[in-house]
Protein backbone atom coordinates (compact mmCIF):
# COMPACT_ATOMS: atom_id res chain seq x y z
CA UNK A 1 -63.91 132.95 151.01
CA UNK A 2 -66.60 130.29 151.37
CA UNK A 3 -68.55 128.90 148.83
CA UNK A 4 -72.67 129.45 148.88
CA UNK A 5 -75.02 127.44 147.87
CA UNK A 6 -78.86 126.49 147.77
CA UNK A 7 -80.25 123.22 148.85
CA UNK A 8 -84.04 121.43 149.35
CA UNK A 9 -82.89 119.96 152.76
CA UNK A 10 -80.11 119.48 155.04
CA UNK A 11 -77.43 117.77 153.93
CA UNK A 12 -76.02 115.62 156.20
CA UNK A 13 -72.19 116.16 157.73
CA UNK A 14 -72.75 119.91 158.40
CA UNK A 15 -71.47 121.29 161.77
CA UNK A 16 -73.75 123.84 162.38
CA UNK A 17 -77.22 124.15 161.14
CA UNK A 18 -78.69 128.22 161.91
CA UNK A 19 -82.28 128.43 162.88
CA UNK A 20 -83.40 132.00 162.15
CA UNK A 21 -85.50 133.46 165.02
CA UNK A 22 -87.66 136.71 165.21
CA UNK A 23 -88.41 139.08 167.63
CA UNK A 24 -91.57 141.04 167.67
CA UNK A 25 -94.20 142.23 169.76
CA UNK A 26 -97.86 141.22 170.03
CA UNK A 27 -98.89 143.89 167.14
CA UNK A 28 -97.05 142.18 165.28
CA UNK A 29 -99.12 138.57 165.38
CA UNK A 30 -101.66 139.10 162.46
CA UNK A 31 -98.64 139.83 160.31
CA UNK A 32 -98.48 136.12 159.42
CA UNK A 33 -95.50 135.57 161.94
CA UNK A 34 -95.16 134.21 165.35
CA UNK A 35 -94.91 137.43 167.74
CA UNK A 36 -91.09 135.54 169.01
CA UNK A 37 -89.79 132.11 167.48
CA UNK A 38 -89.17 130.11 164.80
CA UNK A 39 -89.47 131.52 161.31
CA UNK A 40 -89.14 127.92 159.70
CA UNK A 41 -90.58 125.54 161.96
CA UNK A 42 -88.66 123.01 163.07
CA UNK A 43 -90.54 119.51 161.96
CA UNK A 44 -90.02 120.95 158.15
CA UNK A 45 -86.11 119.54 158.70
CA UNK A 46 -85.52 116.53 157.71
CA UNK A 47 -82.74 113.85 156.88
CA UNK A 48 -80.64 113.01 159.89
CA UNK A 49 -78.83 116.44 160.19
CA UNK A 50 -82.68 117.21 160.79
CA UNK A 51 -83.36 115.09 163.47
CA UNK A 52 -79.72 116.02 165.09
CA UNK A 53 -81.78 119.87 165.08
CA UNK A 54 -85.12 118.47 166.25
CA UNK A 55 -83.21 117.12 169.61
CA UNK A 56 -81.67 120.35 170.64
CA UNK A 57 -85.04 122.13 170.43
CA UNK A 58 -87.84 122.34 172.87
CA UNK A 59 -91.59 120.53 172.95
CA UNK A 60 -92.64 123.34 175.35
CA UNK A 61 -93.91 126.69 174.04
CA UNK A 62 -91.32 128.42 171.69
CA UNK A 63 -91.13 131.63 173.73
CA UNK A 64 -91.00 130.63 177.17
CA UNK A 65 -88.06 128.52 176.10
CA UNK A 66 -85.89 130.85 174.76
CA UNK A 67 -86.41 133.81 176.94
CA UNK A 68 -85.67 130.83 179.33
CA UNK A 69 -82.43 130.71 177.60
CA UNK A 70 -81.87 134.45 177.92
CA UNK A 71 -81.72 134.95 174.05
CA UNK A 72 -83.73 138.08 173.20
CA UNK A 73 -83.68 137.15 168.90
CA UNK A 74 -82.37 140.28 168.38
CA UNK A 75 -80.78 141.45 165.02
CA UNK A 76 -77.18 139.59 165.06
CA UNK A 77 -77.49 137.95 168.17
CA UNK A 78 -77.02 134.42 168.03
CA UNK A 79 -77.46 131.25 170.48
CA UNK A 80 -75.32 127.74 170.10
CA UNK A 81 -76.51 124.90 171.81
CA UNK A 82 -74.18 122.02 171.54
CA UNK A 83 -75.32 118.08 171.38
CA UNK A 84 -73.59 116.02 173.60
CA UNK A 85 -72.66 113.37 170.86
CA UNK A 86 -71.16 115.68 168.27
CA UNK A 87 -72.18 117.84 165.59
CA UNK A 88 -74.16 119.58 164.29
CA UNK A 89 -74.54 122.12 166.50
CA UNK A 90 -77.94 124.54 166.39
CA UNK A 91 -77.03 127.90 165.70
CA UNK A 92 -80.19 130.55 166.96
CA UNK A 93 -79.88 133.52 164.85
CA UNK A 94 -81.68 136.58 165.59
CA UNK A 95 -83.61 138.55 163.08
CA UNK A 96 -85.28 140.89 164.95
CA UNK A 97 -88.21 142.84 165.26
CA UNK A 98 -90.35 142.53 161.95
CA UNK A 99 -90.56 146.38 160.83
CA UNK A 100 -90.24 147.08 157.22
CA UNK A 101 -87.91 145.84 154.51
CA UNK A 102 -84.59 145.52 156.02
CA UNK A 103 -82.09 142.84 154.51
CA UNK A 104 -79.54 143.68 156.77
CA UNK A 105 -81.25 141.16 159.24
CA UNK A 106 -80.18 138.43 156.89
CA UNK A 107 -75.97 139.29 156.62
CA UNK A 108 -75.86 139.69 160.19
CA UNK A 109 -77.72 136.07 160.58
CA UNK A 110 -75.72 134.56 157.80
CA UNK A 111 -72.65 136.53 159.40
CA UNK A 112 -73.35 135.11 162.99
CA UNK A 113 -73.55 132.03 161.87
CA UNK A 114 -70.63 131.63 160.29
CA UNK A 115 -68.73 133.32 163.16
CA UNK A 116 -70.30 130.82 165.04
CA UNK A 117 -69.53 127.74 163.52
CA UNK A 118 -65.86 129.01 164.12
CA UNK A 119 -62.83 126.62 163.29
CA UNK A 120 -65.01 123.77 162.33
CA UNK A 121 -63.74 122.53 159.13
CA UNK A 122 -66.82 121.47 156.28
CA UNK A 123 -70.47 123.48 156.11
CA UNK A 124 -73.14 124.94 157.61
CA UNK A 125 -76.44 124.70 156.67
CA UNK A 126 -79.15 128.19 157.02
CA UNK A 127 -82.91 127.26 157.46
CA UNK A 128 -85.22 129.70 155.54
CA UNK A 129 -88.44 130.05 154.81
CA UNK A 130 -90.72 130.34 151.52
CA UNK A 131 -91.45 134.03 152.12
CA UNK A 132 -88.63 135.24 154.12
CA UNK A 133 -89.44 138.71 155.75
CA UNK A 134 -87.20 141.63 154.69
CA UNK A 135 -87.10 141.85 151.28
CA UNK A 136 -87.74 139.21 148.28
CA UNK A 137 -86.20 136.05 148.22
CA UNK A 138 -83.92 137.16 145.32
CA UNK A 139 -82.62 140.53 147.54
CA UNK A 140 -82.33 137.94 150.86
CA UNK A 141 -80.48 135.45 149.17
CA UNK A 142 -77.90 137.70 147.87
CA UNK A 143 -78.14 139.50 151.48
CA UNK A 144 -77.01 136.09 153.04
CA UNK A 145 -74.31 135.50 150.63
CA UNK A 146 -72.71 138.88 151.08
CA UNK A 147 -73.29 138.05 155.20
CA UNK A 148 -71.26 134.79 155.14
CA UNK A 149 -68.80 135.35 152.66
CA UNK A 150 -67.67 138.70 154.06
CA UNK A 151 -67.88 136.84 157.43
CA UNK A 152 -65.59 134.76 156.16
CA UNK A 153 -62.90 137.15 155.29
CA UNK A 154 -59.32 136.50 155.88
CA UNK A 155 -55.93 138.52 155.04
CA UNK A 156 -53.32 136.42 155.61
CA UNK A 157 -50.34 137.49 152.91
CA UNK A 158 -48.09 138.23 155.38
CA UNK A 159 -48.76 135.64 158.04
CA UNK A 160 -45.76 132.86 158.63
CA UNK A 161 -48.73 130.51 159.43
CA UNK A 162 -52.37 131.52 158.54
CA UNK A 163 -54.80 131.56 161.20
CA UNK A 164 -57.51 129.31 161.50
CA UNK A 165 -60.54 129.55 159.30
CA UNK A 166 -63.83 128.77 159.35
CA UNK A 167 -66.12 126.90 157.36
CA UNK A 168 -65.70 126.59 153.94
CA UNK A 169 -69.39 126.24 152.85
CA UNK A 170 -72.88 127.40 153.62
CA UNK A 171 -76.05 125.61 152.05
CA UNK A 172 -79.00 127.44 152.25
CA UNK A 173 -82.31 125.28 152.47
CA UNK A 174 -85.04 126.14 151.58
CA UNK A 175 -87.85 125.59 148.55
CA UNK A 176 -87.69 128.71 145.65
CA UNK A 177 -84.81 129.51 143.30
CA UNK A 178 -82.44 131.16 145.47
CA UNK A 179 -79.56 130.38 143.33
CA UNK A 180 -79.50 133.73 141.51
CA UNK A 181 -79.41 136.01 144.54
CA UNK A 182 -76.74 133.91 145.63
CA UNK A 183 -74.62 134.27 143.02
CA UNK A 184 -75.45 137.99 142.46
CA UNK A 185 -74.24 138.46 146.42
CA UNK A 186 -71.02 136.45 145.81
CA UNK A 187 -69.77 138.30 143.30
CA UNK A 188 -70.74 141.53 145.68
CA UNK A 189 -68.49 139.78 148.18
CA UNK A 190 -65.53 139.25 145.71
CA UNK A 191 -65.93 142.59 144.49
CA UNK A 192 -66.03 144.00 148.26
CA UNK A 193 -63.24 141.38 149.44
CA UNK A 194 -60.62 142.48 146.60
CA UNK A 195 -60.85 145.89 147.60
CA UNK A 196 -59.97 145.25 150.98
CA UNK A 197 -57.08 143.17 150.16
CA UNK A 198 -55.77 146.17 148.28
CA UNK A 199 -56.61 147.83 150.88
CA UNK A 200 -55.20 146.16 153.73
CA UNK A 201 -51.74 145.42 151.47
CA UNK A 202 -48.98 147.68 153.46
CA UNK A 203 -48.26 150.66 151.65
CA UNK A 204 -44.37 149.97 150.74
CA UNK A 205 -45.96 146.71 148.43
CA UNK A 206 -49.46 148.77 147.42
CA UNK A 207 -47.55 151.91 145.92
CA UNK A 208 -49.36 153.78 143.03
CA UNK A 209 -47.62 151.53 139.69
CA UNK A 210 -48.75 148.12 141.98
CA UNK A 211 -52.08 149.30 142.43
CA UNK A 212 -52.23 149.99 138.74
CA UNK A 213 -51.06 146.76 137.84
CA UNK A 214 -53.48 144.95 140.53
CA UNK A 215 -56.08 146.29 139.01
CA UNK A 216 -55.09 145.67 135.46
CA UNK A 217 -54.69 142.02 135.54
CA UNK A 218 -58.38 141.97 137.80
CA UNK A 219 -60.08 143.47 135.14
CA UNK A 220 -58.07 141.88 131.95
CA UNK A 221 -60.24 139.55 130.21
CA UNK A 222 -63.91 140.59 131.95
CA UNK A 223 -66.15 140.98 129.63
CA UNK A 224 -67.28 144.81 128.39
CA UNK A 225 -64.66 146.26 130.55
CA UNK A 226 -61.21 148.15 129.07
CA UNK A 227 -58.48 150.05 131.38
CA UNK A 228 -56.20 152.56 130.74
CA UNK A 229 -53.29 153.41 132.83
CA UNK A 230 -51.38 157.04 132.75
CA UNK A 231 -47.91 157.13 134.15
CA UNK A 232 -46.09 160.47 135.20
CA UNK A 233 -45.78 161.84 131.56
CA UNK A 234 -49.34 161.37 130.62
CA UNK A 235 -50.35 162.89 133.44
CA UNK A 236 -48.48 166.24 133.22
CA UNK A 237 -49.60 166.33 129.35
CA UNK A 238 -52.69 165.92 130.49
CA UNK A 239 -52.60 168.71 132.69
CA UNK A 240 -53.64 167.30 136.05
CA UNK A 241 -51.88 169.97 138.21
CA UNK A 242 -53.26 168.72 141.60
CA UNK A 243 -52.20 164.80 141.02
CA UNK A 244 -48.37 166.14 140.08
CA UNK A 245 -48.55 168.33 142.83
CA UNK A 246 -49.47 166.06 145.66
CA UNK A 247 -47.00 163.63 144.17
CA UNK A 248 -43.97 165.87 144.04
CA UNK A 249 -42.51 164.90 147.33
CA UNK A 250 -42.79 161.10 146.72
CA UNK A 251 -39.72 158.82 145.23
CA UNK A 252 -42.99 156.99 143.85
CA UNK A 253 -44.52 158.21 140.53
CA UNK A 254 -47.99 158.78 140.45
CA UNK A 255 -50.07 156.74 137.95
CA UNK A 256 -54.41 157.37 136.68
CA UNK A 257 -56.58 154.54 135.83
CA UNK A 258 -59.00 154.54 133.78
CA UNK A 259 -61.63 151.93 133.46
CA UNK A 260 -64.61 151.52 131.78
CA UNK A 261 -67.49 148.64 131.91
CA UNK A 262 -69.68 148.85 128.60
CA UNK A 263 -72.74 146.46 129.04
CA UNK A 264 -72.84 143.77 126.16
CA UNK A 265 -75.10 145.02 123.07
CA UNK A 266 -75.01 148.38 124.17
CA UNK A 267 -71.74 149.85 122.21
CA UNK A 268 -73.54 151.23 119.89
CA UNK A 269 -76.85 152.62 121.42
CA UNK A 270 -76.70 155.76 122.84
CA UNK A 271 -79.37 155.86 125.55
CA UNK A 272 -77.11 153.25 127.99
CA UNK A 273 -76.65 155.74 131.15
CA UNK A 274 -73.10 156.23 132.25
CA UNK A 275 -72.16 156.90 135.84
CA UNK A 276 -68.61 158.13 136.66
CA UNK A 277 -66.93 157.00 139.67
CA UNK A 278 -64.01 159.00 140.78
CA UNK A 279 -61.58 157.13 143.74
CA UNK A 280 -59.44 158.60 145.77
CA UNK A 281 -56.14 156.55 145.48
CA UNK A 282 -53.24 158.11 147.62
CA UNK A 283 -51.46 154.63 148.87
CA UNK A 284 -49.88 156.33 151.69
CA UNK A 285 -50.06 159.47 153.32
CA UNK A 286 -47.66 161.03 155.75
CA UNK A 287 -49.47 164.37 155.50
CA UNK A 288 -46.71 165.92 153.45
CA UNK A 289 -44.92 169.03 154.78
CA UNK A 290 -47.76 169.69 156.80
CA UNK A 291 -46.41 166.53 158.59
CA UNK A 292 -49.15 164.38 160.64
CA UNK A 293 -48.71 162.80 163.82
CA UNK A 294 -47.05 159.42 164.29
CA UNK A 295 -50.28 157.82 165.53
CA UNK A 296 -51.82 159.62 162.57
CA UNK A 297 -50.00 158.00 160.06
CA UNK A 298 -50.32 154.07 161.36
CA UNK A 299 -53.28 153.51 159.21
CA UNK A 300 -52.65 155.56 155.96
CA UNK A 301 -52.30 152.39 154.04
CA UNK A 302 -56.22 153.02 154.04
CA UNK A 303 -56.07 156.15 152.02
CA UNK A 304 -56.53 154.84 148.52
CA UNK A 305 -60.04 153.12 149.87
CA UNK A 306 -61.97 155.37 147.49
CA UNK A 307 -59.97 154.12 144.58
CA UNK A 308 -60.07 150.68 145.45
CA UNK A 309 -63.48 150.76 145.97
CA UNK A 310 -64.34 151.96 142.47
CA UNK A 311 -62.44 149.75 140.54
CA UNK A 312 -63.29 146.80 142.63
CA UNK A 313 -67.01 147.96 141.72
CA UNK A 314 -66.45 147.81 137.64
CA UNK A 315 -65.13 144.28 138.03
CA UNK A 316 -68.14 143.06 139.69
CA UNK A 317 -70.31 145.23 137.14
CA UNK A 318 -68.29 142.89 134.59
CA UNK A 319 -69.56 139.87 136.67
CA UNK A 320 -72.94 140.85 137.50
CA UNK A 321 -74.03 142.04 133.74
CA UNK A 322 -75.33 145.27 134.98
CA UNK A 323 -77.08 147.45 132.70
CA UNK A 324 -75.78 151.01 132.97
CA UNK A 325 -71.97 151.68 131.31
CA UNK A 326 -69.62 152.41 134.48
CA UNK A 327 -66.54 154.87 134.12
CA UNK A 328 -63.83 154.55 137.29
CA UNK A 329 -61.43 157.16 137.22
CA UNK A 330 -58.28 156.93 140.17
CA UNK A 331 -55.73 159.17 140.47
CA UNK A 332 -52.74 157.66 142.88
CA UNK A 333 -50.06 159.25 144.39
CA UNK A 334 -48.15 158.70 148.02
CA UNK A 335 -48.27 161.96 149.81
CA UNK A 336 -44.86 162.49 151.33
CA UNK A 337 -42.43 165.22 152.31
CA UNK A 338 -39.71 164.87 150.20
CA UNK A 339 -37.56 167.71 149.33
CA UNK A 340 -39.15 168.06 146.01
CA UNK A 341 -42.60 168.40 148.29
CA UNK A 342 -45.32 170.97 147.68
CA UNK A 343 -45.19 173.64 150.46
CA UNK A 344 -48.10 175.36 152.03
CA UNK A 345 -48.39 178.15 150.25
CA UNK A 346 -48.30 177.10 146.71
CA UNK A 347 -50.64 177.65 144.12
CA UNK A 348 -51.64 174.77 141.85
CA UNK A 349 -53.71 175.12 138.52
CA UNK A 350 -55.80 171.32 137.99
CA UNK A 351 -57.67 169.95 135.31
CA UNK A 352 -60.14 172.47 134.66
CA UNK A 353 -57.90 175.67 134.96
CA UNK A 354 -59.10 176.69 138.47
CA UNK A 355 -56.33 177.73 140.84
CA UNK A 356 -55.98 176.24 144.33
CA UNK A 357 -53.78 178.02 146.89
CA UNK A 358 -52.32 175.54 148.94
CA UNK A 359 -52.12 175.55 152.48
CA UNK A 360 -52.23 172.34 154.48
CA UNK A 361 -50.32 170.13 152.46
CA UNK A 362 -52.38 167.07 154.37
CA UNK A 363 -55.50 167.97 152.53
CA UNK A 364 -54.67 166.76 149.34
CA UNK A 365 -57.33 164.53 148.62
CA UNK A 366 -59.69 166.73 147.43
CA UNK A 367 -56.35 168.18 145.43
CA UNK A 368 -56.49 164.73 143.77
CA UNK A 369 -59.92 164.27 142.96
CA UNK A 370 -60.34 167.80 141.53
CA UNK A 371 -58.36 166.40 138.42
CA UNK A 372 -60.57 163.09 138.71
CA UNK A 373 -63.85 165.29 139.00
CA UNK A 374 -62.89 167.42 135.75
CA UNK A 375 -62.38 164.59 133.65
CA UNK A 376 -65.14 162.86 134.54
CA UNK A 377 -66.88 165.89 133.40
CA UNK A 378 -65.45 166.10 130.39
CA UNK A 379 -67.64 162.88 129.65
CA UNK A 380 -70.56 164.37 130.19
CA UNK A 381 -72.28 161.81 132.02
CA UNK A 382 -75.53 161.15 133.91
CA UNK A 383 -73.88 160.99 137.15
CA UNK A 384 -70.70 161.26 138.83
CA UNK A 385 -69.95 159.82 142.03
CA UNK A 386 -66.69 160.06 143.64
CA UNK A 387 -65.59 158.04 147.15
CA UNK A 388 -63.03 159.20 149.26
CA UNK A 389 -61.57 159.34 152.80
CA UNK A 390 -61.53 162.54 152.95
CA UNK A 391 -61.70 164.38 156.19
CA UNK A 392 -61.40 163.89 160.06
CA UNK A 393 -64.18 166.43 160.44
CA UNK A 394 -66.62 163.25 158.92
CA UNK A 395 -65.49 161.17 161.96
CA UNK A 396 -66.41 163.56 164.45
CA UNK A 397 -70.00 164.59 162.66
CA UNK A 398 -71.14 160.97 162.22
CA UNK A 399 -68.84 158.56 164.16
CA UNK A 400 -67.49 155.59 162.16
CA UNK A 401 -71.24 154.22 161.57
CA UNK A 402 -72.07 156.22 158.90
CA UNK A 403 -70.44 158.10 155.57
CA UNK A 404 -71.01 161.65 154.99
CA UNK A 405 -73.30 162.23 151.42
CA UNK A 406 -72.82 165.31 149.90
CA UNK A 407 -73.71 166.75 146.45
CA UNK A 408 -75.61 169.03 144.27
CA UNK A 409 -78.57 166.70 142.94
CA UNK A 410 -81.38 165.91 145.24
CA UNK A 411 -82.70 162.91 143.24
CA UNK A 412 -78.92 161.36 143.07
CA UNK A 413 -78.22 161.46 146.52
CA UNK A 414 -81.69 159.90 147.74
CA UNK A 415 -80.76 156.87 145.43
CA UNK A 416 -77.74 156.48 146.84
CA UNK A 417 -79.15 156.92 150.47
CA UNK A 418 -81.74 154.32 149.68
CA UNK A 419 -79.16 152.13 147.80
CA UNK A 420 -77.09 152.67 151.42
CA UNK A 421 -80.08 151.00 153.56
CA UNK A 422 -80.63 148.33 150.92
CA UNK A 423 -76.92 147.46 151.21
CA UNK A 424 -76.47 147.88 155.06
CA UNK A 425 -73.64 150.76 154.40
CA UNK A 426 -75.79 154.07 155.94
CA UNK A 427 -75.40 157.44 154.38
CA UNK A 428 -75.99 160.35 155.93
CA UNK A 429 -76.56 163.97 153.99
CA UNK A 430 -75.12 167.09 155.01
CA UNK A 431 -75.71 170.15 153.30
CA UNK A 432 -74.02 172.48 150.73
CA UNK A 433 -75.11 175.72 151.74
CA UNK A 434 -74.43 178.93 149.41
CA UNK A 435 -73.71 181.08 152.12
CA UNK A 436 -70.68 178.79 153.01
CA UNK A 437 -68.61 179.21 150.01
CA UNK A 438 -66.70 182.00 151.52
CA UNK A 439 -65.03 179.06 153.23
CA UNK A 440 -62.87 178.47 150.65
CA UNK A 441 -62.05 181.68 149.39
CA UNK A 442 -58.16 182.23 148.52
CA UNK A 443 -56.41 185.70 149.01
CA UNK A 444 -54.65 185.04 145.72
CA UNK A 445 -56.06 182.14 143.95
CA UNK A 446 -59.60 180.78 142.68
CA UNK A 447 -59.78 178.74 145.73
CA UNK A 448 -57.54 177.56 149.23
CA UNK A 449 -57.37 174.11 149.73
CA UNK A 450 -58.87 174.11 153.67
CA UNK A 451 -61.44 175.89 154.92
CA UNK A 452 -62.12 177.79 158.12
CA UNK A 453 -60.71 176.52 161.25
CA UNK A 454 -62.75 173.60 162.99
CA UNK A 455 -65.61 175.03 161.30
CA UNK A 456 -67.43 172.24 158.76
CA UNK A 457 -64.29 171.07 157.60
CA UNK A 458 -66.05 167.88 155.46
CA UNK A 459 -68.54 170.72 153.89
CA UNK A 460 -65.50 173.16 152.88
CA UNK A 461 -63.99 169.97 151.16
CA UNK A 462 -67.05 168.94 149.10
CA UNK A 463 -67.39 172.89 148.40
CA UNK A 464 -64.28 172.24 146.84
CA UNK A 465 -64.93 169.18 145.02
CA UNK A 466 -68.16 170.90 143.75
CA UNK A 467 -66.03 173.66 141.69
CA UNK A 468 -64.57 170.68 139.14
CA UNK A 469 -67.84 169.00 137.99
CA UNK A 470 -69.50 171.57 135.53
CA UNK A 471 -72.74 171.47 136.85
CA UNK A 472 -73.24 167.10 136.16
CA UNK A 473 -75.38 165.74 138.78
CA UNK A 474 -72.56 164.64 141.31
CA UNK A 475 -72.73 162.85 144.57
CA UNK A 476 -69.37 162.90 147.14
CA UNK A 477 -68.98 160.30 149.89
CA UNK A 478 -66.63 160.94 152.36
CA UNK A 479 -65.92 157.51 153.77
CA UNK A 480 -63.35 158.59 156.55
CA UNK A 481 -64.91 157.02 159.22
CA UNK A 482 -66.34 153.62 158.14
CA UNK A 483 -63.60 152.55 155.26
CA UNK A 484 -61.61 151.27 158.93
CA UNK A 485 -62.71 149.19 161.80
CA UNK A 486 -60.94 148.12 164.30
CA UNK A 487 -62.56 145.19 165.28
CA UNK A 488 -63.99 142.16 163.78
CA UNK A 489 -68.02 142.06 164.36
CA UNK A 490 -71.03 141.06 162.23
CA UNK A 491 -69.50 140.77 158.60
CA UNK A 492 -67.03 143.58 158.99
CA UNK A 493 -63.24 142.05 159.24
CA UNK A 494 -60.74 144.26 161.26
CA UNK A 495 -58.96 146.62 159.03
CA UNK A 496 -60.34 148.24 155.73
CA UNK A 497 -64.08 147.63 155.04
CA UNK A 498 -64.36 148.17 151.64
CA UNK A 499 -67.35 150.75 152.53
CA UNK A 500 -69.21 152.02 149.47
CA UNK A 501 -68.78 149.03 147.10
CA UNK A 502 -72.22 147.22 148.04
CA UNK A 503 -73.76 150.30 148.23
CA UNK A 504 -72.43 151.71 144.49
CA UNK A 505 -73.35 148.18 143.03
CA UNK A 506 -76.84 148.35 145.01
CA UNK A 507 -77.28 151.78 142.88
CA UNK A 508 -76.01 150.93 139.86
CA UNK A 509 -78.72 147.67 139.48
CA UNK A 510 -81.12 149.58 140.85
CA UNK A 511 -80.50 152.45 138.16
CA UNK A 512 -83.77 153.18 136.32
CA UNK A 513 -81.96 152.76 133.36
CA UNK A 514 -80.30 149.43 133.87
CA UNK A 515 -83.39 147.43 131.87
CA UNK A 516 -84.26 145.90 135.08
């Protein structure tokens, strides 16, 4: 991933050099703004990378020139305009129209640029201004950083030859401190970045004891943070029926990890809040008996998202310093139909005691995180939010745009929503009505592990989910759509997305408890 960094001026040797430009309408003049153009003018450049900008640009009026140039400055749209001698080329980068606080304007520039600058070996340079419109300058400068670096994302293990990259640095210049929103969106990146590469890793070399271990040696030596890790024994002495049953069919033994981030000086206060993250960490899934499809199955590697997401977000909670104490708790298993397999049918008792009749083998994430959910209750903390692709039903209600957020705490879930827009990953609530619990109702057990058919299948899995957290304030996002893309666009790499891990950090530093 690139390195970020904040400069006074251009330096000189960069290849690109992006010149943020907003969109607006005529409203929008007395805001302080030009209605369409330059955001930092264009005679503030200087040094000879400055002049290099000053001759691509126009003398005539700013927005008869570019809509000459067909380039509307819309959010993520971006313009190159080439010198004939040689870089640096001028990067446009469109913001937008100015209409609230929306920081998602700024990864999408940073992003575009950095897409833009393509092969191009050395760095690019981002023009901002004093007051950049958004958000603060702290919040925009760790917007860019997240924009570029994720931009800038590569997974090359198993390529012979690596592709191309891009550039390896981006200076942002402008006057203020932006050096600490910088940082603070780096270490989002890394955070974001490590999850997809465990993520991404095929399935056969990401099993449940290498995920384990991955996560282990990320987390050993981080300040505040310890990590427990359960193999197959601990597990059935500690009673997690779901995680033993799901993993019955699979050569591969499950494993739990536990880790927990303590912020320094706070071990022995007791008013710290604690949030519990629970992941959902099966590294493959075939569907079990209840076998799926083989176009179903091509991208399963991406079913332990939730549980790399979660752990990826303690270590940058180690990084960042942030001021609430973090609990990740990820239950892995493969789910595969071995002849050992749970059939449908079955009745399984979890965590908690509660009995869950069994009868679609390929819903077994919520089988998982019922044993996740009931120890994280047993901590009795503030908040427990768990992250998991869960359902198919997800994609169909909201497309891949947006995660499903479900729970049974009002004030939680608007945090999180708001913590969504901040971060650029978008939340969506669906309810948890009473008169919908029927949906899970078992002819022989406390519960059945699907609900009715093709009626609100992601609802009758959080109404499951809801059962194992003992009445905590608890928030469930079912990532199923958005943890995959399958293309490369803005600062979204093809493949797994990491989705969730800006949000969750945006949440946890925004925590009223966090001391600021």
């Amino acid at each position: 991933m690139l390195e970020v960094e904040a400069a006074a001026s251009v330096p000189d040797g960069v290849v690109a050099v992006g010149v943020p430009v907003l969109a607006g309408t005529a409203a929008e003049e007395g805001e302080g703004h030009s209605p369409f153009g330059w955001i930092v003018p264009p005679d503030a450049v200087h040094g000879a990378s400055g002049e290099a900008v000053r001759g691509l640009l126009p003398d005539s009026p700013v927005e008869q020139w570019l809509q000459e140039q067909g380039f509307s400055a819309g959010k993520g749209t971006s313009l190159v305009l080439r010198a004939a001698s040689g870089p640096p080329s001028v990067v446009l980068l469109g913001l937008g129209t100015l209409v609230g606080a929306d920081l998602d304007r700024w990864r999408l520039a940073a992003a575009a640029l950095v897409r833009a600058a393509g092969e191009a070996r050395g760095a690019a340079a981002l023009l901002v201004p004093d007051e950049p419109p958004g958000g603060d300058l702290a919040s925009v400068a760790a917007a860019i950083a997240e924009g570029a670096s994720l931009a800038s994302y590569r997974f090359d293990a198993y390529r012979s030859a690596p592709k191309p990259g891009c550039v390896g640095r981006l200076v942002v210049v402008g006057r203020g401190d932006w050096a600490s929103g910088l940082r603070h969106g780096a270490a989002t990146a890394r955070a974001t970045a490590f999850a997809r590469d465990l993520v991404n890793t095929p399935a056969s070399d990401m099993t449940p004891r290498d995920l384990a271990e991955r996560v282990r040696e990320r987390l050993s030596g981080l300040d505040g943070t310890s990590v427990e890790v359960w193999d197959q024994d601990r597990i059935a002495a500690e009673r997690l029926g779901g995680l033993l049953a799901v993993a019955r069919g699979s050569g591969e033994p499950p494993r739990l990890v536990r880790a927990t981030y303590t912020p320094c000086g706070s071990r022995d206060r007791g008013d710290v809040p604690h949030v519990v993250l629970v992941g959902k960490g099966i590294t493959f899934d075939s569907g079990g008996l209840s076998l799926k499809p083989a176009d179903g199955m091509m991208t399963m590697k991406t079913d332990m998202s939730g549980a790399a997401i979660v752990l990826s977000v303690v270590s940058a909670c180690a990084e960042l310093g942030v001021g609430v104490k973090v609990t990740a708790i990820a239950p892995m298993t493969e789910n595969m139909p071995g002849g050992r397999a749970q059939k449908p049918g079955d009745v399984l008792t979890a965590r908690n005691g509660a009995t869950i009749e069994v009868l679609n083998t390929d819903a077994e994430g919520r089988l998982v995180l019922a044993d996740g959910l009931a120890l994280a209750a047993e901590l009795s903390p503030d908040a427990i939010i768990d992250v998991a692709t869960l359902t198919g039903a997800q994609v169909i209600a909201l497309g891949k745009g947006f995660a499903a957020l479900l729970g049974n705490d009002d004030a939680l879930m608007d945090s999180l929503q708001a913590a969504g827009v901040r971060a650029g990953e978008r939340l969506w609530p669906l309810p948890l009505p009473d008169d919908y619990r029927d949906h899970i109702d078992s002819e022989i057990a406390d519960m059945k592990n699907i609900g009715k058919p093709r009626e609100a299948g992601t609802i009758a899995a959080a109404m499951l989910l809801a059962r194992f957290v003992d009445g905590v304030p608890w928030a469930h996002l079912d990532i199923a759509g958005p943890a995959r893309s399958e293309e490369s666009s803005g600062y979204v790499s093809k493949g797994a997305t990491a989705f969730g891990v800006r949000a969750l950090l945006d949440y946890l530093t925004h925590h009223p408890g966090a001391g600021g």
